[in-house]
Each structure stands twice: as C-alpha cells, then as structure tokens.
PDB file of N, CA and C in Angstrom:
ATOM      1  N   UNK A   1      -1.775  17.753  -8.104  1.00  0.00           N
ATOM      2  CA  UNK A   1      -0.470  17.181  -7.859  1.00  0.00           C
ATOM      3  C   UNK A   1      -0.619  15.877  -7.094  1.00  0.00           C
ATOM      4  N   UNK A   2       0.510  14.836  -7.559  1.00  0.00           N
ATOM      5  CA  UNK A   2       0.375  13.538  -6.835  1.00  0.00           C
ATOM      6  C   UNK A   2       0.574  13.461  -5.531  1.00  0.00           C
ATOM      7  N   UNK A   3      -0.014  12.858  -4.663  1.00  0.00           N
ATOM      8  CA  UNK A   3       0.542  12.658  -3.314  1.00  0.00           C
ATOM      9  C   UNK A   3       1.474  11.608  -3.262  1.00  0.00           C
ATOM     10  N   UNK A   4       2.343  12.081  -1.792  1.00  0.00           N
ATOM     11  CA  UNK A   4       3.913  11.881  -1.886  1.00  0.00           C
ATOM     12  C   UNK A   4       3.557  10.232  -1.481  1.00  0.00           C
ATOM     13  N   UNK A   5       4.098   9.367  -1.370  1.00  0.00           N
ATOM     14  CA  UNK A   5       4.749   7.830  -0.854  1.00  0.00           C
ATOM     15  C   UNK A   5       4.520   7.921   0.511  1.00  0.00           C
ATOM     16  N   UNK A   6       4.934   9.086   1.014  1.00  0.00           N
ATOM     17  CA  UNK A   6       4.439   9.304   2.585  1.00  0.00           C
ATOM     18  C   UNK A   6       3.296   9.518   2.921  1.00  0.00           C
ATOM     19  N   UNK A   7       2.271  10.464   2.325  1.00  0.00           N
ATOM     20  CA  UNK A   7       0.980  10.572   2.193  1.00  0.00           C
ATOM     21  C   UNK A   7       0.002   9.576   1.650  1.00  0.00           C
ATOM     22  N   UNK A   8       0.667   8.541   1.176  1.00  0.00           N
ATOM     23  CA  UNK A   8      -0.384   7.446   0.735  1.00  0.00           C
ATOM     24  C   UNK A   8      -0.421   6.722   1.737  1.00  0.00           C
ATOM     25  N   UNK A   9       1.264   6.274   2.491  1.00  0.00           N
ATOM     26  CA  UNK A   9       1.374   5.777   3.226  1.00  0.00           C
ATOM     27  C   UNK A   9       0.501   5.918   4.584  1.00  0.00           C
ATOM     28  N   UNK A  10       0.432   7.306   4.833  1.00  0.00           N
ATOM     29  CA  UNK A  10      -0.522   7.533   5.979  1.00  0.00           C
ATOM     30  C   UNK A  10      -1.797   7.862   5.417  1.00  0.00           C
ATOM     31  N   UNK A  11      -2.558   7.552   4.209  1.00  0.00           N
ATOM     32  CA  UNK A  11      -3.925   7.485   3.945  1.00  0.00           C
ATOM     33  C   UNK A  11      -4.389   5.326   4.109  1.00  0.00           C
ATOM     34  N   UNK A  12      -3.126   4.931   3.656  1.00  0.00           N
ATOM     35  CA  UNK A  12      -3.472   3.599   4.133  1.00  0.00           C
ATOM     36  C   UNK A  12      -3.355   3.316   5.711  1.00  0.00           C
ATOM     37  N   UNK A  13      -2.384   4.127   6.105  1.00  0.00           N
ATOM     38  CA  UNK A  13      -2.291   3.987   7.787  1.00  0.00           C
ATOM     39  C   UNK A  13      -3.958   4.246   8.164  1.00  0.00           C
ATOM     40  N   UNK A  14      -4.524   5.336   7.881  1.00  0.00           N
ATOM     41  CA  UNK A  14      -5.841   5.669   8.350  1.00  0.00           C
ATOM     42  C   UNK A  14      -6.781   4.646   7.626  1.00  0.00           C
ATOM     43  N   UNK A  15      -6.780   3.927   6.394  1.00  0.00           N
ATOM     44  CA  UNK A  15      -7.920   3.231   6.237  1.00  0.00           C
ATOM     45  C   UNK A  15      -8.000   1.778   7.171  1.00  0.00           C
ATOM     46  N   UNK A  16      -6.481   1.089   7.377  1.00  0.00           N
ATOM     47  CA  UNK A  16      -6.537   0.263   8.060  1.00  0.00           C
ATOM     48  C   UNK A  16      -7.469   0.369   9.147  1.00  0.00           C
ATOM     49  N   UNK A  17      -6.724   0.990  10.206  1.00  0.00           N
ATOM     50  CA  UNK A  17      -7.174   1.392  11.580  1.00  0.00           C
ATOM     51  C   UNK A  17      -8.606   1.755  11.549  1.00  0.00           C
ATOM     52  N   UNK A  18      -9.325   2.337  10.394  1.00  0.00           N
ATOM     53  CA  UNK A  18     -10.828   2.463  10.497  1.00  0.00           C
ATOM     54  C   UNK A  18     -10.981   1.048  10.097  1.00  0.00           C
ATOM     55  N   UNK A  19     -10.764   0.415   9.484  1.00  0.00           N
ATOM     56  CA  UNK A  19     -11.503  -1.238   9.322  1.00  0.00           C
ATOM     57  C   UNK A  19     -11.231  -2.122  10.558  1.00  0.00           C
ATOM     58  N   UNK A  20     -10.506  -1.354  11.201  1.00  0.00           N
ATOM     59  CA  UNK A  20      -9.896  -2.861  11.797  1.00  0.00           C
ATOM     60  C   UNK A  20     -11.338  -2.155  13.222  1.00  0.00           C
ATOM     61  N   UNK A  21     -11.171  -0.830  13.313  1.00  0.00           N
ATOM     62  CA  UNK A  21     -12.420  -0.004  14.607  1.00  0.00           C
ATOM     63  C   UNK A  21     -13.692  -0.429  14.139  1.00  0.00           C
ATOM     64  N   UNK A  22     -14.021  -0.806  12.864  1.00  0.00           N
ATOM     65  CA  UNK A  22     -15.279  -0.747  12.424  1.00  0.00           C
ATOM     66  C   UNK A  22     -15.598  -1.905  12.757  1.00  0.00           C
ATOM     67  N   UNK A  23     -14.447  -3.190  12.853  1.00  0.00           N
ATOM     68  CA  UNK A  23     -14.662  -4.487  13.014  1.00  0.00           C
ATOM     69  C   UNK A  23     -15.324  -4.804  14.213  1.00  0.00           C
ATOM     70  N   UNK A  24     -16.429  -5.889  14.267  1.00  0.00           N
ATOM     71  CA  UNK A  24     -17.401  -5.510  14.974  1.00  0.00           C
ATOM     72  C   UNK A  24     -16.655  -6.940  17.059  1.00  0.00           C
ATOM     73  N   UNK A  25     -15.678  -7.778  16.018  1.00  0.00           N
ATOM     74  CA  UNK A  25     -14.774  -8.282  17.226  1.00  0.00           C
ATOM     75  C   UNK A  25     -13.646  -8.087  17.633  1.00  0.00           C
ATOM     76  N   UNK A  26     -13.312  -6.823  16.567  1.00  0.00           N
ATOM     77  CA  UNK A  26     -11.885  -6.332  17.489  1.00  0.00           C
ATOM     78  C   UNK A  26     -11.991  -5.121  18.469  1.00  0.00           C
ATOM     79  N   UNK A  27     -11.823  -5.213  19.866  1.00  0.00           N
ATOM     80  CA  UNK A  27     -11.919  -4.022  20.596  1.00  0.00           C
ATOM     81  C   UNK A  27     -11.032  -3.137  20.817  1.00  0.00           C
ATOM     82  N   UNK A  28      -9.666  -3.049  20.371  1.00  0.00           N
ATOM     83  CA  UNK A  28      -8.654  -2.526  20.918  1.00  0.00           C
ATOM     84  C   UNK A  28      -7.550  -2.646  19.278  1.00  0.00           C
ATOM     85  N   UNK A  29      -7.208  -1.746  18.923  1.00  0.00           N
ATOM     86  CA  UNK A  29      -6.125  -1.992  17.716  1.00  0.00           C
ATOM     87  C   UNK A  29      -5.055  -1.088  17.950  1.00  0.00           C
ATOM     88  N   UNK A  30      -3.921  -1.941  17.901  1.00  0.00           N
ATOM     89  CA  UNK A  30      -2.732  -1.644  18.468  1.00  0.00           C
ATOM     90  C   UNK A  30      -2.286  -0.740  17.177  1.00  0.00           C
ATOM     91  N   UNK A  31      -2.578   0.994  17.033  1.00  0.00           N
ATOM     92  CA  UNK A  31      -2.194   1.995  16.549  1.00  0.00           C
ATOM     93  C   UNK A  31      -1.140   1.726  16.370  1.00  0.00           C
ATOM     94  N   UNK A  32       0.008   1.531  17.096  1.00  0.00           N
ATOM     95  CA  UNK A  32       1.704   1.359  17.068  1.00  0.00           C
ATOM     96  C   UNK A  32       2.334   0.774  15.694  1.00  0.00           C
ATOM     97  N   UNK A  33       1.363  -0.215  15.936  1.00  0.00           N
ATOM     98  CA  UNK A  33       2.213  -1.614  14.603  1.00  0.00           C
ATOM     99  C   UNK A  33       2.097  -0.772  13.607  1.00  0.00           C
ATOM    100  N   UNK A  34       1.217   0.407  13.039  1.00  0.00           N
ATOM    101  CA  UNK A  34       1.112   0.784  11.671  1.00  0.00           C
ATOM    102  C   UNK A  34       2.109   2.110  11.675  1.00  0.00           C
ATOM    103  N   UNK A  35       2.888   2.433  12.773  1.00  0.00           N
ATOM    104  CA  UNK A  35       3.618   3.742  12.733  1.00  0.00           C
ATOM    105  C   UNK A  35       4.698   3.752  12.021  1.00  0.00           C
ATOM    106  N   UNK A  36       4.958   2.535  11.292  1.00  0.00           N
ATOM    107  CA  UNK A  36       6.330   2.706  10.388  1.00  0.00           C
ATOM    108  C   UNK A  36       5.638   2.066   9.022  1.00  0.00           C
ATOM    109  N   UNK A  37       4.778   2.019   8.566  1.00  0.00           N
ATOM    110  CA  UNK A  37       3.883   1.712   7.422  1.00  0.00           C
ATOM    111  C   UNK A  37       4.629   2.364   6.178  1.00  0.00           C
ATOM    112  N   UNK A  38       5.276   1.841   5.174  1.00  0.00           N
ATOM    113  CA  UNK A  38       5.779   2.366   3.843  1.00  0.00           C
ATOM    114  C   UNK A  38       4.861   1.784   2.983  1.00  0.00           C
ATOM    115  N   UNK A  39       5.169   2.809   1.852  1.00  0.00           N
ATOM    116  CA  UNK A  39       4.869   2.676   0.462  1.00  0.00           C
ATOM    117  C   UNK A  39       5.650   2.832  -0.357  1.00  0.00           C
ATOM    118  N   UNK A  40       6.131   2.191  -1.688  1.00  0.00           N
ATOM    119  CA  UNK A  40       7.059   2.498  -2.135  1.00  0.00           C
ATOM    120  C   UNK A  40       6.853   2.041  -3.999  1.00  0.00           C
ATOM    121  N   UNK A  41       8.019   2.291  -4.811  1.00  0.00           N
ATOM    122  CA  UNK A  41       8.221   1.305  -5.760  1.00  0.00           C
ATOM    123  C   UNK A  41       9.658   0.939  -5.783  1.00  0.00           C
ATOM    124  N   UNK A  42      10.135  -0.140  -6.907  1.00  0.00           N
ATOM    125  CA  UNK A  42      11.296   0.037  -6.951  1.00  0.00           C
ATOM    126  C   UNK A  42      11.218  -0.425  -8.671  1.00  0.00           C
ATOM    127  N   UNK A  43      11.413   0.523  -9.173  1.00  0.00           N
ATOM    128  CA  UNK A  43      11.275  -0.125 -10.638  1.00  0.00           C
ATOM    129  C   UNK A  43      13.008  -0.844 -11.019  1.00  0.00           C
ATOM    130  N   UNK A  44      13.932  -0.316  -9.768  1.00  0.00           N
ATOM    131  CA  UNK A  44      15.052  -0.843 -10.391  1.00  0.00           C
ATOM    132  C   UNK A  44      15.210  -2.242 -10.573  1.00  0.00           C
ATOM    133  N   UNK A  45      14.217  -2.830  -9.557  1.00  0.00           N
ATOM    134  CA  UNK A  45      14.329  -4.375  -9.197  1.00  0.00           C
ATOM    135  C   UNK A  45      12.872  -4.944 -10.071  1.00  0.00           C
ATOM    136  N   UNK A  46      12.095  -4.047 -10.072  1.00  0.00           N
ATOM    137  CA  UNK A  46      10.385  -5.116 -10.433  1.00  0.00           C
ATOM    138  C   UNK A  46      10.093  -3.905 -11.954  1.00  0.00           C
ATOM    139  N   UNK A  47      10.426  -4.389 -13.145  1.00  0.00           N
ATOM    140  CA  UNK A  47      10.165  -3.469 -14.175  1.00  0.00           C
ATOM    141  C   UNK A  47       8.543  -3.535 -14.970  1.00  0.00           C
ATOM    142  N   UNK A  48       7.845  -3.962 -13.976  1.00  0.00           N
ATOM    143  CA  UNK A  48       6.467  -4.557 -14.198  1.00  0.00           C
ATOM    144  C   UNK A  48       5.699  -3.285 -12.889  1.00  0.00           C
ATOM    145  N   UNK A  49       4.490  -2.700 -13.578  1.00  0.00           N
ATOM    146  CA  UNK A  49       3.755  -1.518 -12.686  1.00  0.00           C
ATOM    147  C   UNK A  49       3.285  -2.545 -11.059  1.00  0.00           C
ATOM    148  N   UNK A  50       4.305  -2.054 -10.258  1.00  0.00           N
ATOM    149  CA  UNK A  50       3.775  -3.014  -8.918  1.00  0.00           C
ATOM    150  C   UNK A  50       4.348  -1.648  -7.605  1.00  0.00           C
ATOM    151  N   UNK A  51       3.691  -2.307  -6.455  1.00  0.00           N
ATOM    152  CA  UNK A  51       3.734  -1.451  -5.431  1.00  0.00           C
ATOM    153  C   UNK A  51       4.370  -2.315  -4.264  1.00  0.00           C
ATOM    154  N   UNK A  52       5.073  -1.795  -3.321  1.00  0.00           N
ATOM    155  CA  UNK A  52       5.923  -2.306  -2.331  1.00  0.00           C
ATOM    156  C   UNK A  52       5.173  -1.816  -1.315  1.00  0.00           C
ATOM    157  N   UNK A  53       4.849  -3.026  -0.181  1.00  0.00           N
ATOM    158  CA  UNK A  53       4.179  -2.229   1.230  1.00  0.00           C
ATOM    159  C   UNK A  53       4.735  -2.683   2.257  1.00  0.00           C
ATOM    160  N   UNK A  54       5.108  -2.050   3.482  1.00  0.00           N
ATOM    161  CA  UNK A  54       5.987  -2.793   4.213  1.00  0.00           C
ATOM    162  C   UNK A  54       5.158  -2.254   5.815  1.00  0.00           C
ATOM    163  N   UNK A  55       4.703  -3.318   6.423  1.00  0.00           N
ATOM    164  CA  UNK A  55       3.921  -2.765   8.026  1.00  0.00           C
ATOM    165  C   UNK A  55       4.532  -3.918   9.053  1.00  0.00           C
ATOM    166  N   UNK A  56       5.623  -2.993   9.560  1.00  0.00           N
ATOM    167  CA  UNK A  56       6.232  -3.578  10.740  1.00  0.00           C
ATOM    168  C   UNK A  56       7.222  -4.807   9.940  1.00  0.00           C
ATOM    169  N   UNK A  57       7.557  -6.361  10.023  1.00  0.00           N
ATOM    170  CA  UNK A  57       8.185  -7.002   9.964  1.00  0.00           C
ATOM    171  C   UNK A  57       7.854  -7.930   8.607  1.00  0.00           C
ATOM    172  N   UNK A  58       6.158  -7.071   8.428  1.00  0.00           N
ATOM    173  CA  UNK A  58       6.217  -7.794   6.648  1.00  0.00           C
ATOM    174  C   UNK A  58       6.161  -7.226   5.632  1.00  0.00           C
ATOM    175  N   UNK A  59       6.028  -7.438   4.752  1.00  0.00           N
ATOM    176  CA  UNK A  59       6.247  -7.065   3.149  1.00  0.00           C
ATOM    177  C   UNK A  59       5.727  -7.529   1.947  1.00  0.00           C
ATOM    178  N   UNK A  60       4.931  -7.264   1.301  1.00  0.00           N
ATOM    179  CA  UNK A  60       4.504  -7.806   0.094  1.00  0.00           C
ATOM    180  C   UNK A  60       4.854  -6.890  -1.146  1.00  0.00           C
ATOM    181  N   UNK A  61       5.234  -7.321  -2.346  1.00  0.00           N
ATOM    182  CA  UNK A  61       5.187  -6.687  -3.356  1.00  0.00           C
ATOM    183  C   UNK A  61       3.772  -7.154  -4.156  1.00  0.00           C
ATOM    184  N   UNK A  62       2.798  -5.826  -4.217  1.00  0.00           N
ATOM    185  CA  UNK A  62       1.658  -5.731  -5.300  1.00  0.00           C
ATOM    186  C   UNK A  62       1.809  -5.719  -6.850  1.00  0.00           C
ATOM    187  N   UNK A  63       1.654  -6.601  -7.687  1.00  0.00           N
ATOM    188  CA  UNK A  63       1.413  -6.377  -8.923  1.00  0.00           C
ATOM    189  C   UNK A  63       0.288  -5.277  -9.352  1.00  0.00           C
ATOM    190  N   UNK A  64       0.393  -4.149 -10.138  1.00  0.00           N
ATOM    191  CA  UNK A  64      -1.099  -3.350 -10.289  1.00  0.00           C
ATOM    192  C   UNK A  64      -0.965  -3.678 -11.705  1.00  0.00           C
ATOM    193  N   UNK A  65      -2.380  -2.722 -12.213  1.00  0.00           N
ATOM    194  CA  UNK A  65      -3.279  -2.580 -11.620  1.00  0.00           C
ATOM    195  C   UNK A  65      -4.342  -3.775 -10.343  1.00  0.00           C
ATOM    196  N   UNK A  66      -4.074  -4.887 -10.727  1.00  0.00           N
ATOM    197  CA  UNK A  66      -4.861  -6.351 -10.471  1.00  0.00           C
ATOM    198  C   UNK A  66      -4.619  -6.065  -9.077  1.00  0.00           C
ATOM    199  N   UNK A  67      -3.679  -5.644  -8.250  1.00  0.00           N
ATOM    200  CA  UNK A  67      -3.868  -5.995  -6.586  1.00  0.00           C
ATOM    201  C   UNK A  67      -3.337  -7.416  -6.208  1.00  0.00           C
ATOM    202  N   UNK A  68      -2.694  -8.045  -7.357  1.00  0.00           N
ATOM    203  CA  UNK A  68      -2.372  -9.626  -6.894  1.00  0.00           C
ATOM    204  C   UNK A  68      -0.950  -9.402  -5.959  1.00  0.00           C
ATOM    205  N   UNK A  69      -0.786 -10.203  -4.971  1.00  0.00           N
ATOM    206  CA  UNK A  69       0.188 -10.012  -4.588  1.00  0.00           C
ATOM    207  C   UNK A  69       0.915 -11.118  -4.788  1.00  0.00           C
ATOM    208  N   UNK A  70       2.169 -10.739  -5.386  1.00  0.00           N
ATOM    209  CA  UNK A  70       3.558 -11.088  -5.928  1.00  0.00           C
ATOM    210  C   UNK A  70       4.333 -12.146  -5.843  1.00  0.00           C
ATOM    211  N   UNK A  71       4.900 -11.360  -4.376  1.00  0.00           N
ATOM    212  CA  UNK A  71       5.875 -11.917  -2.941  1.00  0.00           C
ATOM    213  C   UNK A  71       5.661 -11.216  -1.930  1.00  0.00           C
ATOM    214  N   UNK A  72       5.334 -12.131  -1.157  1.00  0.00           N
ATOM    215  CA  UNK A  72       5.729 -11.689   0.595  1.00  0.00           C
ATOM    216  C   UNK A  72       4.191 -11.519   0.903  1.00  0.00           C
ATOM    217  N   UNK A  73       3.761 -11.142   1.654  1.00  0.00           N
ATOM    218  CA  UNK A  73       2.249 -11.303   2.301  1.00  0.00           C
ATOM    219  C   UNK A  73       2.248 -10.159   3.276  1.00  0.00           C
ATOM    220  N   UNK A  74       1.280  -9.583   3.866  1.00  0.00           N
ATOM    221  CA  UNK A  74       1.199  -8.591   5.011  1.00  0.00           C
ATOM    222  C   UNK A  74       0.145  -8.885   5.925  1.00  0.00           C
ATOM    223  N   UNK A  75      -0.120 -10.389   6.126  1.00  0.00           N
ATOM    224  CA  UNK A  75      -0.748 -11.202   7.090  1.00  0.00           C
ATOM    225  C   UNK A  75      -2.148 -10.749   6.988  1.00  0.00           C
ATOM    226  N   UNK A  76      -3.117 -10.397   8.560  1.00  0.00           N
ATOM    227  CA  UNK A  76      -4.246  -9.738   8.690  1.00  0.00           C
ATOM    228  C   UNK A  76      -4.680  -8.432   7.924  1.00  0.00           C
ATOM    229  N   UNK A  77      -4.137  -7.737   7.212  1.00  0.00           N
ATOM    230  CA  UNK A  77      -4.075  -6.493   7.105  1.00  0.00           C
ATOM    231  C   UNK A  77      -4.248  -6.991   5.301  1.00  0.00           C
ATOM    232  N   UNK A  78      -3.676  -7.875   5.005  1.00  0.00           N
ATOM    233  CA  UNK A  78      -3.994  -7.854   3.483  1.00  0.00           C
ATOM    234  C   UNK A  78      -5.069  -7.294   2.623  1.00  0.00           C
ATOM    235  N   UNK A  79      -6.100  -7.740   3.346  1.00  0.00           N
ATOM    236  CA  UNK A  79      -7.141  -7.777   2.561  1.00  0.00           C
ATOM    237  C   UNK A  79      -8.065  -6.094   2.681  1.00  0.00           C
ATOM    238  N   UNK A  80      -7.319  -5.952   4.133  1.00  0.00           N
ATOM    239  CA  UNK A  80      -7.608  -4.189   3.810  1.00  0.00           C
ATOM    240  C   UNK A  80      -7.053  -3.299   3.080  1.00  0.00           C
ATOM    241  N   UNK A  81      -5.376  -3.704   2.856  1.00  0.00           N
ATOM    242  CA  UNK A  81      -4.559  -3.667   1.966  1.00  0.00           C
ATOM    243  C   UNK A  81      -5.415  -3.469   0.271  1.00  0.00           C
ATOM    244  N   UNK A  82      -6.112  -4.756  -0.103  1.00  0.00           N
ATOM    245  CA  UNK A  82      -6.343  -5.157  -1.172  1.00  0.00           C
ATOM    246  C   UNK A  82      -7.788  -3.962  -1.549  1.00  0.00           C
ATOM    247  N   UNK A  83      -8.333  -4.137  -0.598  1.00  0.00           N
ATOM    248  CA  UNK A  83      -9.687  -3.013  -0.666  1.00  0.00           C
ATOM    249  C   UNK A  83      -9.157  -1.977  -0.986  1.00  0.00           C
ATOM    250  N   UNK A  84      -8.498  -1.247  -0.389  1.00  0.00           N
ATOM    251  CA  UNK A  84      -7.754   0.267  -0.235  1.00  0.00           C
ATOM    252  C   UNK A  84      -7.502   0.438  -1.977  1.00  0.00           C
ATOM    253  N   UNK A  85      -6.645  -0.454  -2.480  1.00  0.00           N
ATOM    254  CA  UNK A  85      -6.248  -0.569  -3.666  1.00  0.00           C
ATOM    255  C   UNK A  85      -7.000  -0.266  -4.824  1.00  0.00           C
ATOM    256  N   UNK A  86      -8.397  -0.883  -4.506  1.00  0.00           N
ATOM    257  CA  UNK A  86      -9.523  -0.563  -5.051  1.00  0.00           C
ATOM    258  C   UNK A  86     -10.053   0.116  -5.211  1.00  0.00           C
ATOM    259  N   UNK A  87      -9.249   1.755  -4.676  1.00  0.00           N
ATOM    260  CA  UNK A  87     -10.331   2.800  -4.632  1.00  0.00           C
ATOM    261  C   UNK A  87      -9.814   3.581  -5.648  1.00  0.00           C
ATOM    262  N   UNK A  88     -10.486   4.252  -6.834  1.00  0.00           N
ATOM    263  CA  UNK A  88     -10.005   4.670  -8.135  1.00  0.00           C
ATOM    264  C   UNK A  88      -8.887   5.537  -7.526  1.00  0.00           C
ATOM    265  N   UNK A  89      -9.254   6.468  -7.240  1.00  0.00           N
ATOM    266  CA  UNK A  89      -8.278   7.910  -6.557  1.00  0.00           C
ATOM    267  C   UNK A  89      -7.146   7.140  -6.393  1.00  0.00           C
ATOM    268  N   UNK A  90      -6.925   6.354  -5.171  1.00  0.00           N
ATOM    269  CA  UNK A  90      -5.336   5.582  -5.324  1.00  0.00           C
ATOM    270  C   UNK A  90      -5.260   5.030  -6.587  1.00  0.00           C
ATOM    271  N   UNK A  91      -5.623   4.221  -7.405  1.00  0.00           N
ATOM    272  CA  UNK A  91      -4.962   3.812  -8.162  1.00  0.00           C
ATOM    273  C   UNK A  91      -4.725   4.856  -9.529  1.00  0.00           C
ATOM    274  N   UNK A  92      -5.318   5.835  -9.182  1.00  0.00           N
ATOM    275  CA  UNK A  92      -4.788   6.976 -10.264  1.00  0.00           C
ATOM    276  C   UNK A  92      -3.516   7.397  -9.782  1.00  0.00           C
ATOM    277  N   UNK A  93      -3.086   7.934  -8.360  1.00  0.00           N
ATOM    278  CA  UNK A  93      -2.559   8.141  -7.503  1.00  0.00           C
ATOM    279  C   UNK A  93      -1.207   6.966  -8.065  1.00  0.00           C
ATOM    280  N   UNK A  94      -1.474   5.885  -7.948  1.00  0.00           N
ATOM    281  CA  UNK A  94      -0.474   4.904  -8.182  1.00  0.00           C
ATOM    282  C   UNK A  94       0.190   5.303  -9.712  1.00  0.00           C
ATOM    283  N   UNK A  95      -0.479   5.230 -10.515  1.00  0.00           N
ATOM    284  CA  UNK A  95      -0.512   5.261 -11.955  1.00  0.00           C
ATOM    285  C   UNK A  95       0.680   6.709 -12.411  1.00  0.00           C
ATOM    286  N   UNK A  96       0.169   7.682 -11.432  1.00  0.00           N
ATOM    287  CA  UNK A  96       0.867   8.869 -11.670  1.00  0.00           C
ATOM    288  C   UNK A  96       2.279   8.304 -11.109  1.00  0.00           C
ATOM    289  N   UNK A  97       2.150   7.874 -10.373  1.00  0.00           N
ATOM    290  CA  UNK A  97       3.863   7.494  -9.646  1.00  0.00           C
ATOM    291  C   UNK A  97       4.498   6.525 -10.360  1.00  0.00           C
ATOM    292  N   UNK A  98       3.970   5.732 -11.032  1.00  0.00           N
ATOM    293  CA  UNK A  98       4.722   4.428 -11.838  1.00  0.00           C
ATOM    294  C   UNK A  98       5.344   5.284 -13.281  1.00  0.00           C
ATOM    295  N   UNK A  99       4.308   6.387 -13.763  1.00  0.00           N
ATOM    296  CA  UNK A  99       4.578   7.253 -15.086  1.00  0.00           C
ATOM    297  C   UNK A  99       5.982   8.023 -14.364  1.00  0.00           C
ATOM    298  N   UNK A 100       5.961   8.562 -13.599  1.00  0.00           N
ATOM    299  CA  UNK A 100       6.743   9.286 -13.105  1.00  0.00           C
ATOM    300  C   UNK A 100       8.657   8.482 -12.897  1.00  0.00           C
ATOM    301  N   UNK A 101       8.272   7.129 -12.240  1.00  0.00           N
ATOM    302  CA  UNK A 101       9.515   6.252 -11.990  1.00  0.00           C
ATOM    303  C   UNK A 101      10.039   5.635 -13.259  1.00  0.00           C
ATOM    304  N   UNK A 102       9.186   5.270 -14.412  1.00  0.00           N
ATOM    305  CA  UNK A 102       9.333   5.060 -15.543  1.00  0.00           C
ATOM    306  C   UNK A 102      10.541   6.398 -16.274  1.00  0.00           C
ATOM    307  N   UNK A 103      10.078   7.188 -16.059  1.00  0.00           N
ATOM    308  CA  UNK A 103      10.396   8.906 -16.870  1.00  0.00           C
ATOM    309  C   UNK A 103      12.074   8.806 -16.154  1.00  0.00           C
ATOM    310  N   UNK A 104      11.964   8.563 -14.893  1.00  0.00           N
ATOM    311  CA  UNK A 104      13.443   8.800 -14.138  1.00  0.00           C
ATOM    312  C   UNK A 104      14.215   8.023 -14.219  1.00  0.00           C
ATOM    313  N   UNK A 105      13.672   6.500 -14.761  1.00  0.00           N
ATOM    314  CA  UNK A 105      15.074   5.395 -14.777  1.00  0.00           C
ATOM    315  C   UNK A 105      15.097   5.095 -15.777  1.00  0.00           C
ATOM    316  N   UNK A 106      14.687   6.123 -17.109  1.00  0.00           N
ATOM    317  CA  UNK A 106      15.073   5.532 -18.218  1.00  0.00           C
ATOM    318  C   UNK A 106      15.863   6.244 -18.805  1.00  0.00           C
TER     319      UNK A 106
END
C-alpha cells in the first residue's frame, strides 16, 4: 500500500535533517523549520504528473518524473529536495499517487 502525503512528507522531513547533520559545516540544524513540511498534488490546477512541496514560507511545484522545478524554489533545501526524488521507492511512491489523483478527478 502507498504511503500517505503525510508519510512522505515526514520521510523527506527525515532525509533533509540527515543531509543537512551529515554536512560536514553545518553544526546545529534548526529541526523546527521542517515541522510543517507538506507534500502534496493538485491535479486540479497542474494536469501534468508534478509534486507540490511546501517547507515553512516556500514552495516549489516539481515537474516528475525529471525533478525540474516548475515554480517557486525551496531555497537551501532544494537540492536535497532533488536527491530525495531520486530515490526509485519515492518515485514509485509518487507514480502510485498521480495514478490514483488521475482515477478521482476524472
């Protein structure tokens, strides 16, 4: 079974925070900023397979499979963002949820 929007959400919450600990000049990562971390889609607005991420005050919409991002940016965190994306399991994970939003708004 797919994992929920909330559960991805907090599997990216946890990959961040390990990249950002692993980083060998950051000493201290402010846990907080990622406590309202979404995942989402909205096929009502983007009818193209893309992913919505929202951490704290920014936002990018992902085009998938490619990882290009869209609109909007999510600053420092992008590119862990972009890795994460990369890992088959999520993007199967993704794939099941886009089949799924497809099935419901049509």
């Amino acid at each position: 079974m797919a994992k929920s929007f909330n559960e991805l959400g907090q599997n990216l919450k946890e990959y961040i925070i390990d990249c950002h600990s692993n980083y060998k000049g950051l000493k201290n990562v402010a846990v907080e900023r990622y406590n309202n971390l979404k995942v989402s889609m909205e096929p009502e607005i983007y009818q193209t397979f893309h992913l919505v991420i929202r951490i704290g005050i920014s936002e990018a919409v992902i085009i998938m499979p490619e990882g290009c991002i869209f609109t909007g940016t999510l600053g420092m965190d992008e590119r862990y963002v972009q890795r994460w994306l990369q890992n088959a399991y999520i993007q199967q994970e993704l794939n099941s949820h886009w089949r799924n939003c497809q099935l419901y708004s049509a």
